[in-house]
Protein backbone atom coordinates (compact mmCIF):
# COMPACT_ATOMS: atom_id res chain seq x y z
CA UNK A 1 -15.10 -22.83 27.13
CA UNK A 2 -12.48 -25.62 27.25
CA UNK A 3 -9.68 -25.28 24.74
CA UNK A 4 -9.78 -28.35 22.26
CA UNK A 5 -6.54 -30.35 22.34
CA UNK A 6 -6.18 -29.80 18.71
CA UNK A 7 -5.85 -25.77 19.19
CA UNK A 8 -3.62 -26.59 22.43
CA UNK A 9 -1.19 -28.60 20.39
CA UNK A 10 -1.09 -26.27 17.38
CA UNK A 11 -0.16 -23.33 19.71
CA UNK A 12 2.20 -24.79 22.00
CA UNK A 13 5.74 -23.03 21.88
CA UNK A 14 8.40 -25.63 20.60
CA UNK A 15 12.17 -25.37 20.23
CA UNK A 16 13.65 -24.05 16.51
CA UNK A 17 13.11 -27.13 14.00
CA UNK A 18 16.43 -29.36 12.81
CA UNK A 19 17.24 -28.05 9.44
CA UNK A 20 15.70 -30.31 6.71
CA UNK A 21 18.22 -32.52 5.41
CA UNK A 22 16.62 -32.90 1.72
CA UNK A 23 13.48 -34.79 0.43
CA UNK A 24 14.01 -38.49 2.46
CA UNK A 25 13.60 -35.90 5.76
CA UNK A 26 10.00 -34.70 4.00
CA UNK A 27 8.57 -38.37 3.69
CA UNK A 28 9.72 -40.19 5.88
CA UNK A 29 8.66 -40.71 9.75
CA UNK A 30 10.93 -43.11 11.59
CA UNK A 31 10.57 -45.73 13.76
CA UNK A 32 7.97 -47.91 11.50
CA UNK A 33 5.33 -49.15 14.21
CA UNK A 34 4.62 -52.70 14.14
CA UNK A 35 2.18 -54.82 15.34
CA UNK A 36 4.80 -57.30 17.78
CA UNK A 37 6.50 -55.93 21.19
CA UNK A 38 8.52 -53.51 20.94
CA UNK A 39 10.70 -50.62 22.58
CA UNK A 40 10.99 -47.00 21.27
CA UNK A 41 13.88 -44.44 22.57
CA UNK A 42 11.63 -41.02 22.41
CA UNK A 43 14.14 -38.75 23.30
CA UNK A 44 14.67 -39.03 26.98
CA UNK A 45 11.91 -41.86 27.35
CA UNK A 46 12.20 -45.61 27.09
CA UNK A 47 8.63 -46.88 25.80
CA UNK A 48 7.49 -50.22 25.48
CA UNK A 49 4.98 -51.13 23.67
CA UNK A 50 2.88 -54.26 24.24
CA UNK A 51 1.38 -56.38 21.13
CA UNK A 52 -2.15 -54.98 22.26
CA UNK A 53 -1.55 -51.50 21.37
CA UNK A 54 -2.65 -51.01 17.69
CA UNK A 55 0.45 -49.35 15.35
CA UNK A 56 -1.22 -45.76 14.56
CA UNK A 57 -1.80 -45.61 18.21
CA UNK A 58 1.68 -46.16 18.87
CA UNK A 59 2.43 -43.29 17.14
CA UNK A 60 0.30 -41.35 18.06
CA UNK A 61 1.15 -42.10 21.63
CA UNK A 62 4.99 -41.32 21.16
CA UNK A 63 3.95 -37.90 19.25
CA UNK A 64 2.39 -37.04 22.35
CA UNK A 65 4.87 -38.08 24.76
CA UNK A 66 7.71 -36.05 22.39
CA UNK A 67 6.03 -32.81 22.66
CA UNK A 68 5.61 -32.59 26.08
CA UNK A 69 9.43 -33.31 26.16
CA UNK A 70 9.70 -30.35 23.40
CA UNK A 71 7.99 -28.16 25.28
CA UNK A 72 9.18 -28.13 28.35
CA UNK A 73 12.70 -27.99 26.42
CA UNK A 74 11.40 -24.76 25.55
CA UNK A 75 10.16 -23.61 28.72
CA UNK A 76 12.79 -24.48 30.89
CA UNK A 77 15.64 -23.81 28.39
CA UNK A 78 17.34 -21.43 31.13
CA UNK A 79 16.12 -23.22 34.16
CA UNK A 80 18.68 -25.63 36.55
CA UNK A 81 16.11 -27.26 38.35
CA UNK A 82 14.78 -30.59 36.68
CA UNK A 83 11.94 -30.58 38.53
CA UNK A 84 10.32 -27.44 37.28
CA UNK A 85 11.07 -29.44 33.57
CA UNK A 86 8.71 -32.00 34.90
CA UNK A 87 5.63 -29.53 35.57
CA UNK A 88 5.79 -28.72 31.87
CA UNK A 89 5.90 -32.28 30.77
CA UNK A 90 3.09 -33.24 32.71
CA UNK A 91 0.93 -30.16 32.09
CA UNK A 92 1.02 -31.24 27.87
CA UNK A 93 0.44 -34.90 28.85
CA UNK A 94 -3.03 -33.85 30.35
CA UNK A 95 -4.15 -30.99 27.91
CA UNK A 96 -3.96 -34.04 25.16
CA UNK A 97 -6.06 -36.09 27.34
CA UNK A 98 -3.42 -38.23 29.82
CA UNK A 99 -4.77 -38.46 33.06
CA UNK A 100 -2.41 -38.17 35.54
CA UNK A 101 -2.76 -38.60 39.38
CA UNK A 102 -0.96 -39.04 42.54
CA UNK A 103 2.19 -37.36 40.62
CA UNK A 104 4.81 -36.86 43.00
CA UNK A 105 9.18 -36.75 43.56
CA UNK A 106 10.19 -38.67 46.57
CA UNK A 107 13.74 -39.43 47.21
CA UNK A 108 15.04 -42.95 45.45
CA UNK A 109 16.82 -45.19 47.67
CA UNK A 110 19.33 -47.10 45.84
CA UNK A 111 20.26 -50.55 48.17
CA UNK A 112 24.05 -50.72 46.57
CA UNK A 113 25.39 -47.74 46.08
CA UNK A 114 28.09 -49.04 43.52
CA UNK A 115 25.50 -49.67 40.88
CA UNK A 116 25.21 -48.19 37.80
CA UNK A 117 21.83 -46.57 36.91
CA UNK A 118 20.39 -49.35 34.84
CA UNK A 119 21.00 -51.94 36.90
CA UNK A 120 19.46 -49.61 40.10
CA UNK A 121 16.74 -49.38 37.76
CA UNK A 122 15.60 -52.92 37.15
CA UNK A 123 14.25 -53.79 40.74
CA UNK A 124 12.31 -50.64 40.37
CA UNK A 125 11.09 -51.30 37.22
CA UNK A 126 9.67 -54.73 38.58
CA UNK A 127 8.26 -53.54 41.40
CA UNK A 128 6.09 -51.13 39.22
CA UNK A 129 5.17 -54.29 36.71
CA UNK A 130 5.07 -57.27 38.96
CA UNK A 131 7.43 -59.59 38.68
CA UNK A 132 6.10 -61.44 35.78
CA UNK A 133 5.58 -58.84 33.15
CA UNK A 134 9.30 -57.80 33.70
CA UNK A 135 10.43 -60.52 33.18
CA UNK A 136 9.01 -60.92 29.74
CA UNK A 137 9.61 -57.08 29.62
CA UNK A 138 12.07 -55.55 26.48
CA UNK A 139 13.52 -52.87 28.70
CA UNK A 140 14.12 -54.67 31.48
CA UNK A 141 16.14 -57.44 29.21
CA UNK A 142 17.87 -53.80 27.67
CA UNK A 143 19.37 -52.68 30.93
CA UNK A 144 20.45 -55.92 31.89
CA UNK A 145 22.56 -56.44 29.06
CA UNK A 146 23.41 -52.78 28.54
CA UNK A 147 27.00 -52.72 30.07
CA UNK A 148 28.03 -55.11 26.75
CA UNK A 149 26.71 -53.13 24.53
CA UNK A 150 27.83 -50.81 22.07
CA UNK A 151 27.22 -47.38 23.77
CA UNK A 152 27.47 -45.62 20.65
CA UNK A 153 24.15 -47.33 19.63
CA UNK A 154 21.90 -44.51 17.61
CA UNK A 155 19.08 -45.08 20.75
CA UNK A 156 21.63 -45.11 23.28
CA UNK A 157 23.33 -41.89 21.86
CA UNK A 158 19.56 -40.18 21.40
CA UNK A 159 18.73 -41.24 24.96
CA UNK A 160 22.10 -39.67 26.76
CA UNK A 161 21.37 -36.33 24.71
CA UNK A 162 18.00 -35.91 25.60
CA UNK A 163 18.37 -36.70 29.38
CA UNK A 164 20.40 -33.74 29.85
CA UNK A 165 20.06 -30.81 31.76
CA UNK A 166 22.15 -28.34 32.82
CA UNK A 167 22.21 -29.17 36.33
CA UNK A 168 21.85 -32.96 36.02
CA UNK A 169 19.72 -35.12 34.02
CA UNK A 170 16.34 -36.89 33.62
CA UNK A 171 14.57 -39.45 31.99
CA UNK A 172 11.86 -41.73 31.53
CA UNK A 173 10.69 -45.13 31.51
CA UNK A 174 6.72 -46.43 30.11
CA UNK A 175 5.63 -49.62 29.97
CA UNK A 176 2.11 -48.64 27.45
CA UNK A 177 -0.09 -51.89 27.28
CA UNK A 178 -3.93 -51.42 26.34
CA UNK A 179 -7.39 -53.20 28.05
CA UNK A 180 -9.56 -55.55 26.03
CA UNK A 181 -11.38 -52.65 24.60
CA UNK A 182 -7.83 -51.01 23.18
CA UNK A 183 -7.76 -48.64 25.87
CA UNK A 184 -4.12 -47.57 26.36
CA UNK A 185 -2.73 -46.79 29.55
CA UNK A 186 0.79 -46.37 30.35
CA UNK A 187 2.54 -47.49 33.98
CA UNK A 188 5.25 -44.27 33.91
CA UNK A 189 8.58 -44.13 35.83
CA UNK A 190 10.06 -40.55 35.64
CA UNK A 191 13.54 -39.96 37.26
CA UNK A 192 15.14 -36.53 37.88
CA UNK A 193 18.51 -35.99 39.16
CA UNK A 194 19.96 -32.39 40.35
CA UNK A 195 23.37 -32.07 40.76
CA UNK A 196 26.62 -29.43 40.56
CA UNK A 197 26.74 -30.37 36.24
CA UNK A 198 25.12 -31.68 33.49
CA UNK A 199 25.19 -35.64 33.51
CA UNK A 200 26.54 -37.24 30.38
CA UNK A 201 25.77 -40.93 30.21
CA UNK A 202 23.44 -41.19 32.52
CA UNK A 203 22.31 -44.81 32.29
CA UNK A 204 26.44 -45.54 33.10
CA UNK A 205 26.01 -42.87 36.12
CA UNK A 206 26.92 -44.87 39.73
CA UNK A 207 24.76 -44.19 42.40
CA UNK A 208 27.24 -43.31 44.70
CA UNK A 209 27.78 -40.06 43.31
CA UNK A 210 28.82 -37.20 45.32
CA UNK A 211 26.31 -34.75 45.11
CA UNK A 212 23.53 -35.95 42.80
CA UNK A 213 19.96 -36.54 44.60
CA UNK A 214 17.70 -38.84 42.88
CA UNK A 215 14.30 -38.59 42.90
CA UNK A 216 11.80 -40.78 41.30
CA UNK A 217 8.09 -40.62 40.16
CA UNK A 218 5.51 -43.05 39.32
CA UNK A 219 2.09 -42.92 37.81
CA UNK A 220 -0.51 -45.15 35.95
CA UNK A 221 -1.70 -42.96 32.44
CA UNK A 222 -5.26 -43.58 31.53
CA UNK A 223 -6.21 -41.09 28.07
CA UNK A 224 -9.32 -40.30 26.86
CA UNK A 225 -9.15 -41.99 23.40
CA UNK A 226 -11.68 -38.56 22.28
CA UNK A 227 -9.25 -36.17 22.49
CA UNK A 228 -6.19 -37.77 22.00
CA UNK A 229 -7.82 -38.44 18.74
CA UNK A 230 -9.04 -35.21 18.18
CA UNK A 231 -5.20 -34.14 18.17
CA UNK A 232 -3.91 -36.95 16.37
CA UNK A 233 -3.16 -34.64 13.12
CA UNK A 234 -1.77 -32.09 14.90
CA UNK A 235 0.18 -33.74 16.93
CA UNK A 236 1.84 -35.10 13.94
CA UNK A 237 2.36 -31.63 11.96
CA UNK A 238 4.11 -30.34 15.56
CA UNK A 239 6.58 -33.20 15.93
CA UNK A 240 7.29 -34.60 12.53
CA UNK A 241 9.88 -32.70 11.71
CA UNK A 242 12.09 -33.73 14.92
CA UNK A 243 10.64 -37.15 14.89
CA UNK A 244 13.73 -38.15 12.90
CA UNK A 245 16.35 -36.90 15.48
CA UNK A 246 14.37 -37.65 18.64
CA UNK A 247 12.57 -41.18 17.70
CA UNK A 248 15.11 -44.30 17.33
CA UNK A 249 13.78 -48.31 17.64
CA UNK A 250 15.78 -50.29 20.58
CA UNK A 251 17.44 -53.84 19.47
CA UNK A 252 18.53 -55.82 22.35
């Protein structure tokens, strides 16, 4: 018999809890979901949101997305290779009902290698949109104006944190838009980078670094509405109490 997504998400191993920090951390869930466009840092994920996907299903969509990070935190905790990180991540995103396809590393070719990361990552970003969603996209407007901002920004801090690994870094980038019957799907970028260290800044890294392969991955996410719903709850029990260290709104 198939395991329900609810009993999946309640007995998934997790990292230890942040301490609670006193009755605001019990009743309070931050970001606020809105009903406008809009761009989420969820830990080592950049999520856009378009106005088409309803607010509860934003959240629920980011709960998701944060505890297949969590968990394969927890089951790679000793483990230098990114990669094996990635099996984890996408093994939750289909036992809450993501399906996933075609899900596979190949080498990123970077055409200057003097770039920074987020500006290598904008021509990749529009080739998975099309060039006219990206250019109305909030991300893509993010990375182009990210070397002038303040990179001490609490998104920007969240985002370096959570990329890291102990032999490089990786991260994420969703553009989640939904059909004319509220369907969500998301188009998914994943990047993994293994090098000789753990990559601080990562977004600032150049290309041209000595000794740090990137690879990249991209997918289109289709759920089953059913059982994402059908773990909705506990999807929110698991995660709230990290939601407020791993979940920060992006300004531009």
């Amino acid at each position: 018999m198939e395991r329900s997504a609810r009993d999946y998400v309640l007995g998934i191993a997790l990292p230890d809890a942040p301490e609670s920090t006193g009755p605001a951390f019990e009743s309070t869930r931050a970001p606020m979901f809105a009903n406008q466009k809009q761009a989420v840092a969820i830990g080592g994920q950049l999520a856009e949101f378009t106005e088409a996907v309803a607010p509860d299903l934003r959240a629920a969509i980011s709960d998701g997305i944060l505890l297949a990070q969590l968990a394969a935190n927890k089951a790679t905790a000793a483990s230098g290779d990114v990669f094996k990180w990635y099996e984890t991540y996408v093994e939750v995103l289909q036992n809450i009902g993501w399906q996933i396809q075609d899900f596979e590393f190949r080498r990123q070719q970077v055409d200057k290698q003097s770039l920074d990361m987020h500006e290598a990552l904008i021509p990749v970003i529009t080739a998975l949109l099309g060039p006219q969603v990206a250019a109305a996209s909030i991300v893509v407007s993010i990375l182009q104006g990210l070397q002038q901002m303040d990179k001490t920004r609490p998104w920007i801090t969240l985002f370096d944190k959570a990329s890291q690994h102990v032999d490089g870094a990786k991260f994420q980038v969703g553009y989640v838009d939904a059909d004319e019957t509220g369907q969500p799907q998301i188009a998914l970028l994943c990047f993994g980078i293994q090098a000789q260290r753990t990559i601080t800044q990562v977004l600032f890294l150049k290309s041209s670094e000595d000794r740090a392969e990137v690879k990249k991955a991209e997918a289109r996410l289709t759920v089953s509405l059913a059982r994402l719903n059908s773990a909705r709850d506990a999807l929110a029990e698991r995660v709230t109490p990290f939601v407020n260290d791993f979940v920060k709104n992006v300004e531009i």
